[in-house]
PDB file of N, CA and C in Angstrom:
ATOM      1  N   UNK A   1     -19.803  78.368  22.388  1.00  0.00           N
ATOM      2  CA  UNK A   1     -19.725  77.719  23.684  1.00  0.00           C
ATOM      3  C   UNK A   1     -19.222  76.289  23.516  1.00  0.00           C
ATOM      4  N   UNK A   2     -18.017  75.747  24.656  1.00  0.00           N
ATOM      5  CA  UNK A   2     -18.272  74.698  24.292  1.00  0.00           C
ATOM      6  C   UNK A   2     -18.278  73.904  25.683  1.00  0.00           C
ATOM      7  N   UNK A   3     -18.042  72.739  25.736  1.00  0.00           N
ATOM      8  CA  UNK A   3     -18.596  72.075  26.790  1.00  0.00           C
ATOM      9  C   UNK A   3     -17.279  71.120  28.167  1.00  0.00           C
ATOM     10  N   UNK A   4     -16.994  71.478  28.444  1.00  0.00           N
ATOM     11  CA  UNK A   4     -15.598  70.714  29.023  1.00  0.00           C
ATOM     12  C   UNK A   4     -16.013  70.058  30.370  1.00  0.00           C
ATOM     13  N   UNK A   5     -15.568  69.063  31.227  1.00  0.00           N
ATOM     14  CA  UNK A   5     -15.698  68.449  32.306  1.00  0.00           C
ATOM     15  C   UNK A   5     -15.061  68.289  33.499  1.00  0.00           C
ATOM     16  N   UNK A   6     -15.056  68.537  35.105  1.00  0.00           N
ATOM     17  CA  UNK A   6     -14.232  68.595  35.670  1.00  0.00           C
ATOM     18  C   UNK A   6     -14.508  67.691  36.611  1.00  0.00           C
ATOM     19  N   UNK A   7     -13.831  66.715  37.172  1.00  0.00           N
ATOM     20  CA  UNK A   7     -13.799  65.677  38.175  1.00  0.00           C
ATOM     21  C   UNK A   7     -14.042  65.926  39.335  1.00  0.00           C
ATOM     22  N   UNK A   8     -14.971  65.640  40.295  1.00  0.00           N
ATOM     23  CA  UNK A   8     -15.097  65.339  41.517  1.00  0.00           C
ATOM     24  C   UNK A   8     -15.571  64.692  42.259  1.00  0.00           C
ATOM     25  N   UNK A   9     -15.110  64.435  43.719  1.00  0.00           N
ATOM     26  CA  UNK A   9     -15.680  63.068  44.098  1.00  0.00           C
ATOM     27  C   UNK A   9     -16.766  63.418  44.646  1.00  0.00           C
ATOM     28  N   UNK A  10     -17.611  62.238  45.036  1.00  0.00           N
ATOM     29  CA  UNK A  10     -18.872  62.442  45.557  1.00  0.00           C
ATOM     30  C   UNK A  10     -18.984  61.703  47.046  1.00  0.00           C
ATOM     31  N   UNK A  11     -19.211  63.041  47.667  1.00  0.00           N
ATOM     32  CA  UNK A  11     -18.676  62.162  49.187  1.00  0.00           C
ATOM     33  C   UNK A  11     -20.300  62.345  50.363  1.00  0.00           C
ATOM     34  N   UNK A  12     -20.846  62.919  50.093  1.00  0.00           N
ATOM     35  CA  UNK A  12     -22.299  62.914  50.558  1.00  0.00           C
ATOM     36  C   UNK A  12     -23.477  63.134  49.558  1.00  0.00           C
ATOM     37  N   UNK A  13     -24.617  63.026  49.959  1.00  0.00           N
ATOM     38  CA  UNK A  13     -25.807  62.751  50.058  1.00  0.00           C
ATOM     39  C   UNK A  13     -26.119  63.958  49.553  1.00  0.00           C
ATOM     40  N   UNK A  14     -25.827  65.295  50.436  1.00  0.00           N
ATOM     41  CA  UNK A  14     -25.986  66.500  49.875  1.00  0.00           C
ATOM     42  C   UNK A  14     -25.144  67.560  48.515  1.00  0.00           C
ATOM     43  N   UNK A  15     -24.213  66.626  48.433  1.00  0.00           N
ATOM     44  CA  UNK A  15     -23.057  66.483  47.182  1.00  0.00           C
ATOM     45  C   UNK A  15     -23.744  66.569  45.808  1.00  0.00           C
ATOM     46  N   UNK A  16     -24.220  64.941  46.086  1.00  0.00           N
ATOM     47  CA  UNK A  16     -25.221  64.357  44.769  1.00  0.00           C
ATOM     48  C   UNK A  16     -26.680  65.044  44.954  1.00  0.00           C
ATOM     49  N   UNK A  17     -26.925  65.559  45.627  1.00  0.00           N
ATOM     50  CA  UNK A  17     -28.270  66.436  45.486  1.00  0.00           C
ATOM     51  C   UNK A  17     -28.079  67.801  44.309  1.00  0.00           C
ATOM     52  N   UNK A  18     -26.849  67.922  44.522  1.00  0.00           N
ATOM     53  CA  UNK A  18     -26.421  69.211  43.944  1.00  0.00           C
ATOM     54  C   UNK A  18     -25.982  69.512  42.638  1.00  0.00           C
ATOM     55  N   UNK A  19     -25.440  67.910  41.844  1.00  0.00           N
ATOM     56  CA  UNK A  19     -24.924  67.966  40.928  1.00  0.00           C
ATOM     57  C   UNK A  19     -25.853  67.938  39.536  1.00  0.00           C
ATOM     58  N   UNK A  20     -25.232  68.871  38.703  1.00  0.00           N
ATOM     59  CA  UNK A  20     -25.985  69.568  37.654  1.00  0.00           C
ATOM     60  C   UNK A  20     -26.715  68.396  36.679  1.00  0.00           C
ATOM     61  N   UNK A  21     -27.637  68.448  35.822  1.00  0.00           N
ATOM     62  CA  UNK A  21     -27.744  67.845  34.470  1.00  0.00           C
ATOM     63  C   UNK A  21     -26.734  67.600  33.946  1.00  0.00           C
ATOM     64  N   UNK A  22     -27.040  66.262  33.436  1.00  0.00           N
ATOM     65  CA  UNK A  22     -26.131  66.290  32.177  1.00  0.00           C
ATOM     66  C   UNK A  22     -24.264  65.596  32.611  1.00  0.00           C
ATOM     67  N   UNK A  23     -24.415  65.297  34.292  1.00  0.00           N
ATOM     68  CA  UNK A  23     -23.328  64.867  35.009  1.00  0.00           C
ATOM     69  C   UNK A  23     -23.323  63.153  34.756  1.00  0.00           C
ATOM     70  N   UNK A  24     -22.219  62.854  34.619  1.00  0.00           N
ATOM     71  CA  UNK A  24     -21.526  61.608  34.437  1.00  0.00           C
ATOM     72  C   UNK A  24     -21.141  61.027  35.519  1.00  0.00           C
ATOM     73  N   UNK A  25     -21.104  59.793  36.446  1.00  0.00           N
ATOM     74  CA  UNK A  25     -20.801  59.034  37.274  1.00  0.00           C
ATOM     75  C   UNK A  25     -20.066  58.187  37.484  1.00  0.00           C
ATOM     76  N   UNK A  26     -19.010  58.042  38.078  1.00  0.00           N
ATOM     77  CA  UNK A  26     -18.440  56.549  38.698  1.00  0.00           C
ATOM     78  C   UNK A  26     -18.696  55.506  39.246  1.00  0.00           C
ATOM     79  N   UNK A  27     -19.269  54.769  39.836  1.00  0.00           N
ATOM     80  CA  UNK A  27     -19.745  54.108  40.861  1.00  0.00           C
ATOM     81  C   UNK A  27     -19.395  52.744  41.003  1.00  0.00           C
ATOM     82  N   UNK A  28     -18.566  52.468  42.103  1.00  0.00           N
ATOM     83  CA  UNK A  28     -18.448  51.009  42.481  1.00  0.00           C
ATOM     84  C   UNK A  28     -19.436  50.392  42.771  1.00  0.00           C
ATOM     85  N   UNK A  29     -19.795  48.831  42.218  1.00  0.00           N
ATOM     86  CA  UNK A  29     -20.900  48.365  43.245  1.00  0.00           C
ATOM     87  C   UNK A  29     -20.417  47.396  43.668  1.00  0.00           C
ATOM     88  N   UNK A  30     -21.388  46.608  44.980  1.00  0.00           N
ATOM     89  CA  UNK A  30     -20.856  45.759  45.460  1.00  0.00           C
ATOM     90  C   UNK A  30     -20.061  44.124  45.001  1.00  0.00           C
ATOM     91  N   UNK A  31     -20.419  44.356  44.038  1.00  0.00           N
ATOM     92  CA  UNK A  31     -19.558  42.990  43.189  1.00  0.00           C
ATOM     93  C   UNK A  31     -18.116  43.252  43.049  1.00  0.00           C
ATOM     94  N   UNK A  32     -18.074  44.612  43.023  1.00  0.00           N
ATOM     95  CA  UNK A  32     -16.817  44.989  42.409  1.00  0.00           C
ATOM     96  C   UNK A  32     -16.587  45.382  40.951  1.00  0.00           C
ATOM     97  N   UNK A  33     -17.911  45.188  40.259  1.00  0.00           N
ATOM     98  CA  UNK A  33     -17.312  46.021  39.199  1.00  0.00           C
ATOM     99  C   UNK A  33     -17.685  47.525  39.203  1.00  0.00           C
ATOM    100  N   UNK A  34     -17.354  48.330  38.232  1.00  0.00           N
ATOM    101  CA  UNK A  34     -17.576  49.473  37.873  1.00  0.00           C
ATOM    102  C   UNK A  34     -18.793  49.911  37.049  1.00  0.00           C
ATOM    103  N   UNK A  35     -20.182  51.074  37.292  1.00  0.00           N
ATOM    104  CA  UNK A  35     -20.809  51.451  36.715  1.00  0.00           C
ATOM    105  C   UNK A  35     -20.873  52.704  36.519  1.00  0.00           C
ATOM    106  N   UNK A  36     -21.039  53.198  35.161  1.00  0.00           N
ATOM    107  CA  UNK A  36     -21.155  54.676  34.509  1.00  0.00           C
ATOM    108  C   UNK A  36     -22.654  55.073  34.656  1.00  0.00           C
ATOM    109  N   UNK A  37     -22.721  55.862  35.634  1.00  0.00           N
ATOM    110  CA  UNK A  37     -24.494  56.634  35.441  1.00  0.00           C
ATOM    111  C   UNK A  37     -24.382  57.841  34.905  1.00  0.00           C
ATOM    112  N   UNK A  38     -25.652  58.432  34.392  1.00  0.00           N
ATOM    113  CA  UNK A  38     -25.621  59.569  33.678  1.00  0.00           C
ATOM    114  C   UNK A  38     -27.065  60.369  34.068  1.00  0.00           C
ATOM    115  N   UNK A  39     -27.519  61.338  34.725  1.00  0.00           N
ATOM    116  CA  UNK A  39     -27.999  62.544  35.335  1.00  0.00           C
ATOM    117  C   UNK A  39     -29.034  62.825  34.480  1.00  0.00           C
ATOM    118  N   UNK A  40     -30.268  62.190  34.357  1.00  0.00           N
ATOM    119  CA  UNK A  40     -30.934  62.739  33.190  1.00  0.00           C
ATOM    120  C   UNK A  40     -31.860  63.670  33.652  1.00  0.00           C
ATOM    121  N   UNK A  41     -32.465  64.003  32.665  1.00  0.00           N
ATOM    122  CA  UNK A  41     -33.390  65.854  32.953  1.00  0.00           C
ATOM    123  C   UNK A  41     -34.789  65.040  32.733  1.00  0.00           C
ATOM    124  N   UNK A  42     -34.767  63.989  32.563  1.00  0.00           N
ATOM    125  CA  UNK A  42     -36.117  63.705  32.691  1.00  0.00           C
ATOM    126  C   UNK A  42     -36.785  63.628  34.293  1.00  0.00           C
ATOM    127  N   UNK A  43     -38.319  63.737  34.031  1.00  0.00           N
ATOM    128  CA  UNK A  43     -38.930  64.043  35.275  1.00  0.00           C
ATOM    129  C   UNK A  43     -40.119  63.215  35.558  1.00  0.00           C
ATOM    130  N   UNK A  44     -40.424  62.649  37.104  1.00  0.00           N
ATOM    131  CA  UNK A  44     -41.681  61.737  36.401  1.00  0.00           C
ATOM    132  C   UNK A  44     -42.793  62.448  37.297  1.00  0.00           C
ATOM    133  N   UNK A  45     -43.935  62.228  36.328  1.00  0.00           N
ATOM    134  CA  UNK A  45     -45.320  62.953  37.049  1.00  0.00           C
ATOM    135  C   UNK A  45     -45.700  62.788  38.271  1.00  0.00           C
ATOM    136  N   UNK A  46     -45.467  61.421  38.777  1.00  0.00           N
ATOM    137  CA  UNK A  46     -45.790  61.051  39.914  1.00  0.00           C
ATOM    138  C   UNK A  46     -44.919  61.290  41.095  1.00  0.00           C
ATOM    139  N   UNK A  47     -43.405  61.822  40.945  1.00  0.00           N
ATOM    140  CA  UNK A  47     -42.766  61.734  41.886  1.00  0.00           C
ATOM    141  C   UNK A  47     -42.294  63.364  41.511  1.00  0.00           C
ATOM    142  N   UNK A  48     -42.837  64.729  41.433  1.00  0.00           N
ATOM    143  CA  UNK A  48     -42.385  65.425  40.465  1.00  0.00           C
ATOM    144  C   UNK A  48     -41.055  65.846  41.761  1.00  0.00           C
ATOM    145  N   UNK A  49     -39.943  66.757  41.002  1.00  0.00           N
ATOM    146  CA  UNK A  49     -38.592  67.203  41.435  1.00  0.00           C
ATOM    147  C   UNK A  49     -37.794  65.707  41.864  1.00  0.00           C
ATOM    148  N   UNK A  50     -38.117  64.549  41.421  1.00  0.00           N
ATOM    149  CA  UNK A  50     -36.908  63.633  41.822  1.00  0.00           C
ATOM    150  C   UNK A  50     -36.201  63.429  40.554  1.00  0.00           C
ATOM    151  N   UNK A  51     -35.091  62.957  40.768  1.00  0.00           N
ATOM    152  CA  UNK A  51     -33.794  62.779  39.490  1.00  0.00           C
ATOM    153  C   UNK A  51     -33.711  61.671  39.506  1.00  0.00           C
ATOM    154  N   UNK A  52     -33.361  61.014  38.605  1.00  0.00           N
ATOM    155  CA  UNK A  52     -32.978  59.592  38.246  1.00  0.00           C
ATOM    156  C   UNK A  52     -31.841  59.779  37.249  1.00  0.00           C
ATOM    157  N   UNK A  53     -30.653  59.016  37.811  1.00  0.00           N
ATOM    158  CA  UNK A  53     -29.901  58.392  37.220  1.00  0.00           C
ATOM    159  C   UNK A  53     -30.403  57.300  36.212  1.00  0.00           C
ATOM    160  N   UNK A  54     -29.042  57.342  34.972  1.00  0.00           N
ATOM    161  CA  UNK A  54     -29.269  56.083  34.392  1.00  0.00           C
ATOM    162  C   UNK A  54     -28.231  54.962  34.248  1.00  0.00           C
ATOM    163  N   UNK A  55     -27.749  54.174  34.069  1.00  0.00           N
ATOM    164  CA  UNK A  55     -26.483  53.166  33.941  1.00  0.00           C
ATOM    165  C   UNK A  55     -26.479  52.663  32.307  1.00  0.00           C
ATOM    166  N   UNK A  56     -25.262  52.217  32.111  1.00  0.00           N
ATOM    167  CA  UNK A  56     -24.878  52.013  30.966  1.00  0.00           C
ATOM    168  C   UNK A  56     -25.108  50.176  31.341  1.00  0.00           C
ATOM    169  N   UNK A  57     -25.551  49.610  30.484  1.00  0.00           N
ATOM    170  CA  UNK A  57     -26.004  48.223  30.169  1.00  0.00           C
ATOM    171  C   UNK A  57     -26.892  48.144  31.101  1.00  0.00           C
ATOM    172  N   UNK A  58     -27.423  48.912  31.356  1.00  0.00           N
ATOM    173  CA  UNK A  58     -28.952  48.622  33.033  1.00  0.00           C
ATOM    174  C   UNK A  58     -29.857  49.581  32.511  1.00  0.00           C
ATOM    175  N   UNK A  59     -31.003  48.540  32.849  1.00  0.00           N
ATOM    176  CA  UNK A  59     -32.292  49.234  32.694  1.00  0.00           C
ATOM    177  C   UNK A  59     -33.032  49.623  34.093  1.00  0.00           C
ATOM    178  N   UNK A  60     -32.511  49.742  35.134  1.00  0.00           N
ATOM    179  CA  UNK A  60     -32.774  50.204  36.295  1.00  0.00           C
ATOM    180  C   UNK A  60     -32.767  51.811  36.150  1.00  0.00           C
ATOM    181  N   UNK A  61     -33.544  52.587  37.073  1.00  0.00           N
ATOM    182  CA  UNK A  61     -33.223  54.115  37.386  1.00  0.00           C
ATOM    183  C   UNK A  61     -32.595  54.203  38.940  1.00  0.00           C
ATOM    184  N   UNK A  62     -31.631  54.774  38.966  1.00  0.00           N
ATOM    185  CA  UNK A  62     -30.885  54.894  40.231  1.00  0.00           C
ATOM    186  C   UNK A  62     -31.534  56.239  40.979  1.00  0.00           C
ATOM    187  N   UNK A  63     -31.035  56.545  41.943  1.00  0.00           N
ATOM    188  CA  UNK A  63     -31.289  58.018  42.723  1.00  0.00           C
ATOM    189  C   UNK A  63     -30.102  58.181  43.198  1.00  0.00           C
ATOM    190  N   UNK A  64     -30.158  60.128  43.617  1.00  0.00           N
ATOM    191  CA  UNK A  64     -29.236  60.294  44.096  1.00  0.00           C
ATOM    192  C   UNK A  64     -27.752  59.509  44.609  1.00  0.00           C
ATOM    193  N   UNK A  65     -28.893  59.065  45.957  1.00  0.00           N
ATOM    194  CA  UNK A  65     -27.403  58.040  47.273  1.00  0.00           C
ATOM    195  C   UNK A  65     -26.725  56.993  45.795  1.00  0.00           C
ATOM    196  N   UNK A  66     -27.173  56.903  45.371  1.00  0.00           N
ATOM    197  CA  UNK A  66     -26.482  55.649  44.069  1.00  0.00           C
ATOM    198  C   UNK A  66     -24.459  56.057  43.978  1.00  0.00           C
ATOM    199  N   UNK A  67     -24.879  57.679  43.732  1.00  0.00           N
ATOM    200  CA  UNK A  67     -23.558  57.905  43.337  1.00  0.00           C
ATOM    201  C   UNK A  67     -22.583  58.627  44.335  1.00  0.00           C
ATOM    202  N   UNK A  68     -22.807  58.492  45.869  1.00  0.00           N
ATOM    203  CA  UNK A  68     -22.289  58.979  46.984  1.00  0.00           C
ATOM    204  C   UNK A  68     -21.137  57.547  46.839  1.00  0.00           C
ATOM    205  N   UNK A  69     -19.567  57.783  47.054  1.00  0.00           N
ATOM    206  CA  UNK A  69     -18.696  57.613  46.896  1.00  0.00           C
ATOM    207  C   UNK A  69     -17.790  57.692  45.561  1.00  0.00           C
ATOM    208  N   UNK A  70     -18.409  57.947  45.055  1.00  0.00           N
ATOM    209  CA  UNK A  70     -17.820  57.885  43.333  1.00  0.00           C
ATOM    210  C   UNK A  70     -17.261  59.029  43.017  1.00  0.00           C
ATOM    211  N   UNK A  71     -16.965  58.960  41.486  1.00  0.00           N
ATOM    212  CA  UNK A  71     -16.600  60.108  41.029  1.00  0.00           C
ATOM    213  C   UNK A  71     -17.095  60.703  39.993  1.00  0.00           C
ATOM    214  N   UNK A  72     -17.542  62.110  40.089  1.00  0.00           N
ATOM    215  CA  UNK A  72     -18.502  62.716  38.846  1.00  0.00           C
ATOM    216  C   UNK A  72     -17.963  63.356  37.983  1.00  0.00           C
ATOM    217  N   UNK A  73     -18.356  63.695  36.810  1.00  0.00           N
ATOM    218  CA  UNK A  73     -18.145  64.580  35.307  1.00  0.00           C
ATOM    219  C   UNK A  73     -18.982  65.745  35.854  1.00  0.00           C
ATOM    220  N   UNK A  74     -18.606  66.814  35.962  1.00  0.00           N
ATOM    221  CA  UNK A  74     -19.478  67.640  35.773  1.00  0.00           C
ATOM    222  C   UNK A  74     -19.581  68.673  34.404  1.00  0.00           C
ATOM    223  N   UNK A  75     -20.650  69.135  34.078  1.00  0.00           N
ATOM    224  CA  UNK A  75     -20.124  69.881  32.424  1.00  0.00           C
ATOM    225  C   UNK A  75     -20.364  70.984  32.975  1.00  0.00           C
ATOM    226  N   UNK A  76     -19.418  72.356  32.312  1.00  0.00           N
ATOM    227  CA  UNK A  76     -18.925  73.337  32.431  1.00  0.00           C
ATOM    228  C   UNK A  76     -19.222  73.959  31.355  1.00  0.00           C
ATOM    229  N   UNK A  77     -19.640  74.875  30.826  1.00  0.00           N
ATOM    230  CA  UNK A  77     -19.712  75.993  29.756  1.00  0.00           C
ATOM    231  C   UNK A  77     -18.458  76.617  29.842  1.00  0.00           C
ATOM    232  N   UNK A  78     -18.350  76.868  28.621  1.00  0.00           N
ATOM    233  CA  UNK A  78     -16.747  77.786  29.065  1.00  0.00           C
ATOM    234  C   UNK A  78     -17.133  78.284  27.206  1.00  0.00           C
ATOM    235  N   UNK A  79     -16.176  79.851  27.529  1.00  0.00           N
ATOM    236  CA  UNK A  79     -16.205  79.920  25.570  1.00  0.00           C
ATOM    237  C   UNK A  79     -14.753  79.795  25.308  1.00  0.00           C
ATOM    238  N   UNK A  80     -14.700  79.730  24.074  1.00  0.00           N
ATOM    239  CA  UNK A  80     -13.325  79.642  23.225  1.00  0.00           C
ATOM    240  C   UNK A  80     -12.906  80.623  23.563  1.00  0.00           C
ATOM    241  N   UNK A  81     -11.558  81.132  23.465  1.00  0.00           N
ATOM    242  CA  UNK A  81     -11.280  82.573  23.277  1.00  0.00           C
ATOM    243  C   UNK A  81      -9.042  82.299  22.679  1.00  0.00           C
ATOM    244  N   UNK A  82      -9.344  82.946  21.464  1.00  0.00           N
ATOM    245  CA  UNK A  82      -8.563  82.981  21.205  1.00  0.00           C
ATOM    246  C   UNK A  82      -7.258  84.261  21.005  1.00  0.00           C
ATOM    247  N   UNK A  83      -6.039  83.339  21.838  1.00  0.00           N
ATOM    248  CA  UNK A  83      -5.238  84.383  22.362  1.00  0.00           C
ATOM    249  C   UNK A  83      -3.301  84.456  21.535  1.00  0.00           C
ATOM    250  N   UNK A  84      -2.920  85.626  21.218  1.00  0.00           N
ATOM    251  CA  UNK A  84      -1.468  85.172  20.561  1.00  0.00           C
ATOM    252  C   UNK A  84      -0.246  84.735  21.904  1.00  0.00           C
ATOM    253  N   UNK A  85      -0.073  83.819  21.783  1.00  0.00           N
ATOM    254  CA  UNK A  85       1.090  82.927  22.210  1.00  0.00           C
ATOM    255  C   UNK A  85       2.457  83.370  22.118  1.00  0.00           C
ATOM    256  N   UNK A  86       3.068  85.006  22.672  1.00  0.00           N
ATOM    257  CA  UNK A  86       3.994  85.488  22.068  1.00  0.00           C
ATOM    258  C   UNK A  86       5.540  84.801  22.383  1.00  0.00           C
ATOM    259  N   UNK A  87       5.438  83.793  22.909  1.00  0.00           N
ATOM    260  CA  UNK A  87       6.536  82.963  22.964  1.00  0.00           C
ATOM    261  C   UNK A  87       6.611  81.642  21.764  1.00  0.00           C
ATOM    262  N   UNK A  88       5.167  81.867  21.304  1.00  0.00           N
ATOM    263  CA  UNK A  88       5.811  80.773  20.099  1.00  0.00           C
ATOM    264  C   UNK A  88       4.966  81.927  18.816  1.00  0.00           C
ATOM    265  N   UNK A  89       4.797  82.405  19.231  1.00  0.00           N
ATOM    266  CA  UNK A  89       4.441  84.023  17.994  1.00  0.00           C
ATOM    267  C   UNK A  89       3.004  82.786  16.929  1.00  0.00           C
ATOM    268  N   UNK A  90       2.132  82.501  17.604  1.00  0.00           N
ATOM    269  CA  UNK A  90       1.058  81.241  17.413  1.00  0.00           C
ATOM    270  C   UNK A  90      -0.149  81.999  18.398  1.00  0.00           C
ATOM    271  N   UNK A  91      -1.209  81.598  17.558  1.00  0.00           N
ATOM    272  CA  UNK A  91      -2.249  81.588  18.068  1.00  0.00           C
ATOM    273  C   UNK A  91      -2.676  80.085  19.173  1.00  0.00           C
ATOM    274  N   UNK A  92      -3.642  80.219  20.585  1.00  0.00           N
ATOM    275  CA  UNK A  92      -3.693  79.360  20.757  1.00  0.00           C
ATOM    276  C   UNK A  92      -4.836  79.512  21.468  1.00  0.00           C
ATOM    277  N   UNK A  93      -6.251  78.047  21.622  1.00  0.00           N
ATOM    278  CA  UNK A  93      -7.161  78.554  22.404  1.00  0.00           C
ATOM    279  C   UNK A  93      -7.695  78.459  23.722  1.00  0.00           C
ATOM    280  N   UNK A  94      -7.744  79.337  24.527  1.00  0.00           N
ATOM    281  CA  UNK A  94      -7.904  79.276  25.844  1.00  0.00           C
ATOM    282  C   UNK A  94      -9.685  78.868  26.193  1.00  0.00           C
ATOM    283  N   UNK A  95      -9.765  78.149  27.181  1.00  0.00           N
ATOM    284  CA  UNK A  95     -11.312  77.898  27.656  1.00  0.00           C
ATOM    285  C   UNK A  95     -11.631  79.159  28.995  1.00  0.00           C
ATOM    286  N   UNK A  96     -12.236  79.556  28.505  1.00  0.00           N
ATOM    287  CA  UNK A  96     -12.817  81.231  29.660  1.00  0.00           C
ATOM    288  C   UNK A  96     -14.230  80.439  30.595  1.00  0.00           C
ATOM    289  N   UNK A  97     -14.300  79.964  31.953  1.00  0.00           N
ATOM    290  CA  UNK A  97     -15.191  79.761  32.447  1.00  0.00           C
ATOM    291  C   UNK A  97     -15.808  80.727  33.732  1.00  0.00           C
ATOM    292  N   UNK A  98     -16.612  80.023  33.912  1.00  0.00           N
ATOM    293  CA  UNK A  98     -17.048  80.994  35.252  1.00  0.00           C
ATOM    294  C   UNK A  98     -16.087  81.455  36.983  1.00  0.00           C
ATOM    295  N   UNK A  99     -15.179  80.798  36.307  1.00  0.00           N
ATOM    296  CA  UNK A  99     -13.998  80.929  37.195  1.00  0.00           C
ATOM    297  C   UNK A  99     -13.337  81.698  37.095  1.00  0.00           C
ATOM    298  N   UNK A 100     -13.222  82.399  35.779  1.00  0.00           N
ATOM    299  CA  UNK A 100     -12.783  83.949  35.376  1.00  0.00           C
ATOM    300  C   UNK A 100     -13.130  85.222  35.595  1.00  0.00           C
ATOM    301  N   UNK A 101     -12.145  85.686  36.332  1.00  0.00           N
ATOM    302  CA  UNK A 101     -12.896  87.534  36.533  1.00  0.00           C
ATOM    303  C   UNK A 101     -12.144  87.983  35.097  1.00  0.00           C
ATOM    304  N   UNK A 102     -13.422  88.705  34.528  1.00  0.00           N
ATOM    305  CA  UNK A 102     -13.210  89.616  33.137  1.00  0.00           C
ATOM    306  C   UNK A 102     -12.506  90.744  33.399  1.00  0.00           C
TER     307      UNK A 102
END
């Protein structure tokens, strides 16, 4: 298995409710610069089923609305699968995801 990422924006509330573990973030803030959050699987006792974001150089935990306008990583499972290339007579490897009918 390996792991690949596909871009999308985040345009509501119910968007970022939805997006998986393990998702990567864009986020403008109001200064204008740019922050990277990251989707962690941690959980806290007291608030149980809420998600927290994290930021790169911040020790803050974000929520959800944090990353409504931005743009997300999402990770994808996909397997290898290797196929012959009969136009260059080469092996080459294709990513098979859930987007594939077998």
């Amino acid at each position: 298995m390996t792991t690949i990422y596909t871009t999308v924006p985040v345009e509501t509330l119910d968007q970022a409710k939805q997006l998986p573990h393990g998702t990567i973030a864009r986020v403008l803030l109001d200064n204008g610069d740019w922050l990277v959050l990251a989707l962690s699987d941690l959980s806290s006792p007291k608030k149980p089923g809420q998600r927290f974001w994290f930021g790169t150089f911040s020790t803050n935990a974000f929520l959800d609305d944090a990353v409504v306008g931005g743009t997300a990583l999402i990770p994808l499972e996909v397997e290898d699968e290797s196929i012959l290339d009969e136009t260059r007579s080469r092996q080459k490897t294709v990513y098979v995801g859930p987007w594939e009918d077998r």
